[in-house]
Protein backbone atom coordinates (compact mmCIF):
# COMPACT_ATOMS: atom_id res chain seq x y z
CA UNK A 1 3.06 -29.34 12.35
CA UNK A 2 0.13 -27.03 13.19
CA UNK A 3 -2.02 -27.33 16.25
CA UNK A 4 -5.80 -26.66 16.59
CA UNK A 5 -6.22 -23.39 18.34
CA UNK A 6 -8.73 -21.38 20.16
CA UNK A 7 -9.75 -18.59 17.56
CA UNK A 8 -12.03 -15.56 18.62
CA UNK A 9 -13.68 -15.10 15.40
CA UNK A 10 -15.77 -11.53 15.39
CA UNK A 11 -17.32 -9.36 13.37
CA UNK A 12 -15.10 -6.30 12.52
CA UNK A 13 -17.64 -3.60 12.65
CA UNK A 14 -20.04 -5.45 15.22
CA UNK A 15 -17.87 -7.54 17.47
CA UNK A 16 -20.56 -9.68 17.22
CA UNK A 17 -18.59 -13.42 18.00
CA UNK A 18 -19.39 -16.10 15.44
CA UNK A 19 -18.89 -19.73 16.11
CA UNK A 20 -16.07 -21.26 14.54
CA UNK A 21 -13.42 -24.16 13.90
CA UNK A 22 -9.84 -23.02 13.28
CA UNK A 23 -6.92 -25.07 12.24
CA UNK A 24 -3.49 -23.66 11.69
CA UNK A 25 -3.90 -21.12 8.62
CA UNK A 26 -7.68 -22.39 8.12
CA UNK A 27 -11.33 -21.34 9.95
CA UNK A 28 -14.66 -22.49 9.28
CA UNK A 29 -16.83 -20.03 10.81
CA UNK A 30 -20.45 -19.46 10.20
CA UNK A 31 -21.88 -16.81 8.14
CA UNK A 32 -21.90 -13.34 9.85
CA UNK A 33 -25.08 -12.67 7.73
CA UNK A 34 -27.19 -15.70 7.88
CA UNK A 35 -25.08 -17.39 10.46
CA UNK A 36 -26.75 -20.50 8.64
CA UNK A 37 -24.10 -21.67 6.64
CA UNK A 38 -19.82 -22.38 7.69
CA UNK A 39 -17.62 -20.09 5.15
CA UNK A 40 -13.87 -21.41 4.70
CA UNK A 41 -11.05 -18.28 5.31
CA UNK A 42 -7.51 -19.35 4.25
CA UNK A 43 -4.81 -17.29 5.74
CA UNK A 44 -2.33 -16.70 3.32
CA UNK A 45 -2.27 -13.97 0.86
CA UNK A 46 -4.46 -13.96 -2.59
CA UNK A 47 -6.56 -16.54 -0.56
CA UNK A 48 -9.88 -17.10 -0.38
CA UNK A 49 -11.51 -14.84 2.18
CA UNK A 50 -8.01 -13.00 2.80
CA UNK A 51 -9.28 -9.27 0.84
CA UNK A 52 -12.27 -8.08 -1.14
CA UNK A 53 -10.74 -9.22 -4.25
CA UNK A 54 -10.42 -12.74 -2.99
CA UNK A 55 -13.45 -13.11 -0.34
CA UNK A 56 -15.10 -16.24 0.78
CA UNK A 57 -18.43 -16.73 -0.38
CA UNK A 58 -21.85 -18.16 1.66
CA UNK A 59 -23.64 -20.30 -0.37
CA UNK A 60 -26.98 -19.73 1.57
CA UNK A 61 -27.15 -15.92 1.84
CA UNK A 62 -24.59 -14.71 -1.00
CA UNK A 63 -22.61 -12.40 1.33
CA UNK A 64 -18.58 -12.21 0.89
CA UNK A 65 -16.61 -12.32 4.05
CA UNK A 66 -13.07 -11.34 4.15
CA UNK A 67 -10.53 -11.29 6.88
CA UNK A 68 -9.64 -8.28 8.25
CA UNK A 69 -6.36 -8.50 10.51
CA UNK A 70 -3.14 -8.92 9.31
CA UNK A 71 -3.30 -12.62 6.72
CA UNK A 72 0.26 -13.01 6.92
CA UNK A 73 0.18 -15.79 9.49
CA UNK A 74 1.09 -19.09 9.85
CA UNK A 75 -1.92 -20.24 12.66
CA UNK A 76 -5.47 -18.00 13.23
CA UNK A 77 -5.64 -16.90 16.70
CA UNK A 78 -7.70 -13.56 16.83
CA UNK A 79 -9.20 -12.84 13.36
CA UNK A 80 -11.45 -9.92 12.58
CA UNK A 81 -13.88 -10.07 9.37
CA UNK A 82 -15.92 -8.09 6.98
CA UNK A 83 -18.68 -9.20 5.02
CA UNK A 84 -20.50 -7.10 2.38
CA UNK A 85 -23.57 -8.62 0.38
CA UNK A 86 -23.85 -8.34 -3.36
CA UNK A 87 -24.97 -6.03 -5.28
CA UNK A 88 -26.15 -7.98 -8.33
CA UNK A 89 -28.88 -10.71 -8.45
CA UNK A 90 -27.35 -12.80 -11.03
């Protein structure tokens, strides 16, 4: 059975350190853009938020956030992400 852990949660490029709630292969953080709005990351490969093909996406600001570190894992301790903002309008 998983256990609630103590994620860092930062910013890859910044190390900016967002606020978040991890459980086992799952973490809410809040946006790295607008830091208005919590974006879901699943762990586990093809995943939302595990690449830039599969990223997680804010529904305030737009911006796709994708883990970083390694998304083979079974519980979220230290987790690095990405985020890049679109490039369309639509």
């Amino acid at each position: 059975m998983a256990t609630i852990t103590d994620a860092t949660v930062r910013v890859w490029a910044t190390g900016q350190t967002l606020r978040s709630d991890c459980y086992g292969n799952n973490a809410a953080i809040e946006c790295p853009n607008c830091l208005a709005y919590p974006v879901l990351l699943v762990a586990w490969k093809n995943q939302r938020g595990t690449s830039l093909k599969n990223p997680a996406i804010c529904r305030t600001c737009g911006c796709r956030v994708h883990i970083v570190s390694d998304v083979r894992q079974a519980e979220l301790h230290v987790v690095d992400v990405a985020y890049k903002m679109p490039t369309d309008t639509q």
